[in-house]
N, C-alpha and C. Protein backbone atom coordinates (compact mmCIF):
# COMPACT_ATOMS: atom_id res chain seq x y z
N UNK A 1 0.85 -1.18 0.00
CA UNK A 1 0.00 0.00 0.00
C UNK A 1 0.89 1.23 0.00
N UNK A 2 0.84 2.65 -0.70
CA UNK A 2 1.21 3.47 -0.78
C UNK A 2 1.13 4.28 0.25
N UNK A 3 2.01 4.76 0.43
CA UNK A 3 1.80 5.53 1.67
C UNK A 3 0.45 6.69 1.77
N UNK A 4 -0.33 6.95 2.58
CA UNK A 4 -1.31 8.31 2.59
C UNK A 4 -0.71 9.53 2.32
N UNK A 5 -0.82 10.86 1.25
CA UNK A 5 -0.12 11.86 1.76
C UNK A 5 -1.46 13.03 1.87
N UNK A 6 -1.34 14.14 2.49
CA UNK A 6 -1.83 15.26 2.71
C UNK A 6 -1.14 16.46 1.90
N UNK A 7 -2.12 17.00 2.09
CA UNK A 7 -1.79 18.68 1.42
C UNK A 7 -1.21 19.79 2.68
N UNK A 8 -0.67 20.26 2.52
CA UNK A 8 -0.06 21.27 3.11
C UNK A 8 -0.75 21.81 4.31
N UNK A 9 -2.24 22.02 3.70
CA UNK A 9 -3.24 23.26 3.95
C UNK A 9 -4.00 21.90 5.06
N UNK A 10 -3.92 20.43 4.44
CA UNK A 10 -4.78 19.34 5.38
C UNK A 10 -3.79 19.10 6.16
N UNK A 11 -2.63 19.13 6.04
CA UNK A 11 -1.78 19.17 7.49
C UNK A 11 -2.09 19.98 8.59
N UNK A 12 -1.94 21.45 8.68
CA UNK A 12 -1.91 22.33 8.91
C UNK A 12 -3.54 22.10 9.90
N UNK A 13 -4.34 21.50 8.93
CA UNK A 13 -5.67 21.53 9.50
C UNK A 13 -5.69 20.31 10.05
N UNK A 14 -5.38 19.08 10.44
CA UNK A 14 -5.01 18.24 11.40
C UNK A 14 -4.37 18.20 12.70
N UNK A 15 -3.17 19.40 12.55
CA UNK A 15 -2.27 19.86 13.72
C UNK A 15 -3.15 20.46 14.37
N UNK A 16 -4.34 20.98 13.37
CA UNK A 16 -4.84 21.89 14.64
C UNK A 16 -5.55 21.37 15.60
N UNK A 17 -6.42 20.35 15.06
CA UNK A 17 -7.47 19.60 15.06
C UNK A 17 -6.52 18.42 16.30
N UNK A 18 -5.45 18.42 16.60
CA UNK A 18 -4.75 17.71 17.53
C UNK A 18 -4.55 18.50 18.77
N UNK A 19 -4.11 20.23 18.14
CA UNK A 19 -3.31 20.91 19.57
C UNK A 19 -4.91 21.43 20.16
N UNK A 20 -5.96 21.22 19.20
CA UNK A 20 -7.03 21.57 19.89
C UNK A 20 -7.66 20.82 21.07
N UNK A 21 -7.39 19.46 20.42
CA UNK A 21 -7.76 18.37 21.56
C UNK A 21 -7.01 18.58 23.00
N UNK A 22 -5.84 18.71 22.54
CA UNK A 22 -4.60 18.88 23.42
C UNK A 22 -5.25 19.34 24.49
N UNK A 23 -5.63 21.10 24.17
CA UNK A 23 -5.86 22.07 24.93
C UNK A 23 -7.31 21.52 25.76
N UNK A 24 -8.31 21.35 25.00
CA UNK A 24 -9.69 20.93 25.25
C UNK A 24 -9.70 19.76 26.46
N UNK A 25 -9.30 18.53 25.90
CA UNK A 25 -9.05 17.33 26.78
C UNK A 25 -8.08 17.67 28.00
N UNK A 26 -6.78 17.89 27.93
CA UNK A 26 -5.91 17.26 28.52
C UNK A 26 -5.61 18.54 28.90
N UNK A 27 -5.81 19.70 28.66
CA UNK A 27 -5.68 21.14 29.07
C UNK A 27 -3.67 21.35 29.18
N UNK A 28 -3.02 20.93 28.09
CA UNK A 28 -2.38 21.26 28.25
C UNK A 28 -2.04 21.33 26.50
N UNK A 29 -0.66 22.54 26.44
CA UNK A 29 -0.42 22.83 25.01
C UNK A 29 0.75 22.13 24.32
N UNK A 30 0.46 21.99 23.21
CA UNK A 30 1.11 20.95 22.57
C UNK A 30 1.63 21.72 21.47
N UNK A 31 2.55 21.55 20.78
CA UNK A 31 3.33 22.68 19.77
C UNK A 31 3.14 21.93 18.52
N UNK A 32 3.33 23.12 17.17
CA UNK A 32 2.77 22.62 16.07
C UNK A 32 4.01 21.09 15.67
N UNK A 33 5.12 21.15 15.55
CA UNK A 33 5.87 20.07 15.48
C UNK A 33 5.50 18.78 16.02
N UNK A 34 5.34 18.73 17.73
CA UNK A 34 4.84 17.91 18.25
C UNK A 34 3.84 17.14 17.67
N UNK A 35 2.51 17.89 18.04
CA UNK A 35 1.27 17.57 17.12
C UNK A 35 1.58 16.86 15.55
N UNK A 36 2.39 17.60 14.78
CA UNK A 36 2.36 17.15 13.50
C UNK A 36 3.30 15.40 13.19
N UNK A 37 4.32 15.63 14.15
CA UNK A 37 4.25 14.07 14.69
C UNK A 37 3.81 12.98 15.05
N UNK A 38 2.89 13.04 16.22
CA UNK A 38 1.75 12.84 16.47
C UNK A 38 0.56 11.99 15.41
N UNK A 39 0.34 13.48 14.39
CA UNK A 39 -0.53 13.08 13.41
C UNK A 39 0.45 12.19 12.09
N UNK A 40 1.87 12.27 12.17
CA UNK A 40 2.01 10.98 11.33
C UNK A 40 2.44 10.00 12.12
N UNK A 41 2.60 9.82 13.35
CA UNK A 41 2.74 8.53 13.51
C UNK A 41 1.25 7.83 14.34
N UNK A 42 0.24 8.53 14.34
CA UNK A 42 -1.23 7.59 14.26
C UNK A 42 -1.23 7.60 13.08
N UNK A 43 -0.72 7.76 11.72
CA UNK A 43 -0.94 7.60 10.22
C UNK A 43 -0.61 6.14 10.11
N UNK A 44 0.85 6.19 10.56
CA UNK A 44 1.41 5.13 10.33
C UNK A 44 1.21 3.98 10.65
N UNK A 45 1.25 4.27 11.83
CA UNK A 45 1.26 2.96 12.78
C UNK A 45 -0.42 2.39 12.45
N UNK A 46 -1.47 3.57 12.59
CA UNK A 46 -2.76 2.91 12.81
C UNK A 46 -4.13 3.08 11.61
N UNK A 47 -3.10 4.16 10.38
CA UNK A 47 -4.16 4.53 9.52
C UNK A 47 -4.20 3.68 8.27
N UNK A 48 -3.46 2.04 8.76
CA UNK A 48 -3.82 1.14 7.56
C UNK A 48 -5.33 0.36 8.65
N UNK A 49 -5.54 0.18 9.59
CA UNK A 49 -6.84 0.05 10.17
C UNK A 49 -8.45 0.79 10.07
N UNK A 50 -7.77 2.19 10.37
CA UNK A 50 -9.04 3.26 9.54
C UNK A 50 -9.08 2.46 8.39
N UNK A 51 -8.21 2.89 7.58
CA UNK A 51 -8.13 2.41 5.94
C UNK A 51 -8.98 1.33 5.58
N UNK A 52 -8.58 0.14 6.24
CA UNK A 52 -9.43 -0.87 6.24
C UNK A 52 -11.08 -1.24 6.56
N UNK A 53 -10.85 -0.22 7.78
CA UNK A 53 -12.99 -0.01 8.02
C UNK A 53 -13.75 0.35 6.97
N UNK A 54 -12.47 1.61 5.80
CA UNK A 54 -13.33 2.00 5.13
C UNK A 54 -13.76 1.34 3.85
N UNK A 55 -12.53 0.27 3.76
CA UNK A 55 -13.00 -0.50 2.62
C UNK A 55 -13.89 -1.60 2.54
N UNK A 56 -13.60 -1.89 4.08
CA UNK A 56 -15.08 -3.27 4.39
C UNK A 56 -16.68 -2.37 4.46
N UNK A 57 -16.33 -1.05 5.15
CA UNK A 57 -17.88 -0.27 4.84
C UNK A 57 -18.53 -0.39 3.34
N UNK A 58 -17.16 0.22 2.69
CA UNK A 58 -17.38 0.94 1.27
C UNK A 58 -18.25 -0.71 0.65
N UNK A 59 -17.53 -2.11 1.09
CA UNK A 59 -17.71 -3.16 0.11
C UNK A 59 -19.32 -3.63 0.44
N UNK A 60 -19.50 -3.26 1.79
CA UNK A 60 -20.78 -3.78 2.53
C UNK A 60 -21.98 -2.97 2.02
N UNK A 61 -21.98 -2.14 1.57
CA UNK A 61 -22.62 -0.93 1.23
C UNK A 61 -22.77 -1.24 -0.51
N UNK A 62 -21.57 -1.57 -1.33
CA UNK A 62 -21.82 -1.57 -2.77
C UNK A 62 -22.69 -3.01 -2.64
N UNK A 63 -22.20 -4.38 -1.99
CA UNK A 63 -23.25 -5.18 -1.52
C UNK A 63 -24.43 -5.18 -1.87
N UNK A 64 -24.61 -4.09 -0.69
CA UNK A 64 -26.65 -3.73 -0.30
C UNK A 64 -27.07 -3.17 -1.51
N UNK A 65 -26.08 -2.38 -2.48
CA UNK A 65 -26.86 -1.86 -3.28
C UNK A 65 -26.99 -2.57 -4.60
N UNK A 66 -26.11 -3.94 -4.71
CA UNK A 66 -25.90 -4.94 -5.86
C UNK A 66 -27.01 -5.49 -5.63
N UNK A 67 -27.47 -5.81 -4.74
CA UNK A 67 -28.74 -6.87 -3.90
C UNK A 67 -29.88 -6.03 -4.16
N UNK A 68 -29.83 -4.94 -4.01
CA UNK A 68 -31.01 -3.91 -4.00
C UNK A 68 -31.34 -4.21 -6.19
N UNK A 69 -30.33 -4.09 -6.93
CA UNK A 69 -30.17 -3.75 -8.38
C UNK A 69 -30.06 -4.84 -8.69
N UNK A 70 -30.39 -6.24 -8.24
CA UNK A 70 -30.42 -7.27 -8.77
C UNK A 70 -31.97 -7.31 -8.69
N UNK A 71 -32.85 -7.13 -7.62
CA UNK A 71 -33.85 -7.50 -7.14
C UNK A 71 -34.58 -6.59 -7.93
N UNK A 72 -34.40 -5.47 -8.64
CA UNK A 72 -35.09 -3.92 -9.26
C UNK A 72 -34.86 -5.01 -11.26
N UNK A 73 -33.79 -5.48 -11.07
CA UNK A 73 -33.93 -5.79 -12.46
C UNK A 73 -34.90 -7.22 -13.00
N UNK A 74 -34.95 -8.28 -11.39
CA UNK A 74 -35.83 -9.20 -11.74
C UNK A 74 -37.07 -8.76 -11.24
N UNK A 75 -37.70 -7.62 -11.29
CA UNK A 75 -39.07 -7.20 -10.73
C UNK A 75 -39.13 -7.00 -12.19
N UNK A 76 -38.30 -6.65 -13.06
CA UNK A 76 -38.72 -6.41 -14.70
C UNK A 76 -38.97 -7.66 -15.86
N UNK A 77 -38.70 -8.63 -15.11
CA UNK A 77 -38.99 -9.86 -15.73
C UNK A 77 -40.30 -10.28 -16.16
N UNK A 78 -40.78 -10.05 -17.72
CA UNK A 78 -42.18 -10.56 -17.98
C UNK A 78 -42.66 -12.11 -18.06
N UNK A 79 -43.86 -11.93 -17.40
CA UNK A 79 -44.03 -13.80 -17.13
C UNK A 79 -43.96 -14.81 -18.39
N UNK A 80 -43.73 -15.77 -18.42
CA UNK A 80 -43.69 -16.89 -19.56
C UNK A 80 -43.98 -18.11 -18.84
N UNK A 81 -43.99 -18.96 -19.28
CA UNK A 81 -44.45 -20.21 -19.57
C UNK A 81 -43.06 -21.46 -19.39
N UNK A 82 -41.76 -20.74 -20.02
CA UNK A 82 -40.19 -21.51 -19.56
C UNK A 82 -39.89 -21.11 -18.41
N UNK A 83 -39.75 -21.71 -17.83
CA UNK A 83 -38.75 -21.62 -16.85
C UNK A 83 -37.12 -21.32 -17.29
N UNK A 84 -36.36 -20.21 -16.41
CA UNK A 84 -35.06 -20.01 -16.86
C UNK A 84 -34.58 -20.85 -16.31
């Protein structure tokens, strides 16, 4: 798997989204370096797991909707007399 990368501007907006917690939760301040550490090594270490929820969601979901578009195309089936 390729590594994840971010944009500059989605970094920037992750660090914050960390030193905010920082401050909020744990009431203490955390510096942009820190934080941006932080946010790549939960990348690393744990964002092939995210990664993975999202592809068993994504597959469970195209699923429901294969099942849904199978069932929509044999409701179009006109009656006969053969059996398929």
């Amino acid at each position: 798997m390729k590594p994840v990368t971010f944009s500059r501007e989605e970094t920037k907006a992750m660090v914050a989204e960390i030193q905010e917690y920082f401050q909020e939760e744990l009431d203490q301040d955390i510096g942009s370096i820190p934080a941006e550490m932080l946010m790549r090594f939960f990348g690393e270490r744990m964002g092939a797991h995210f990664y993975n929820r999202g592809l068993y969601d994504a597959q469970a979901l195209v699923g429901k909707k294969m099942d849904s578009l199978t069932d929509e195309v044999l409701a179009l089936e006109q009656p006969t007399r053969h059996l398929r």
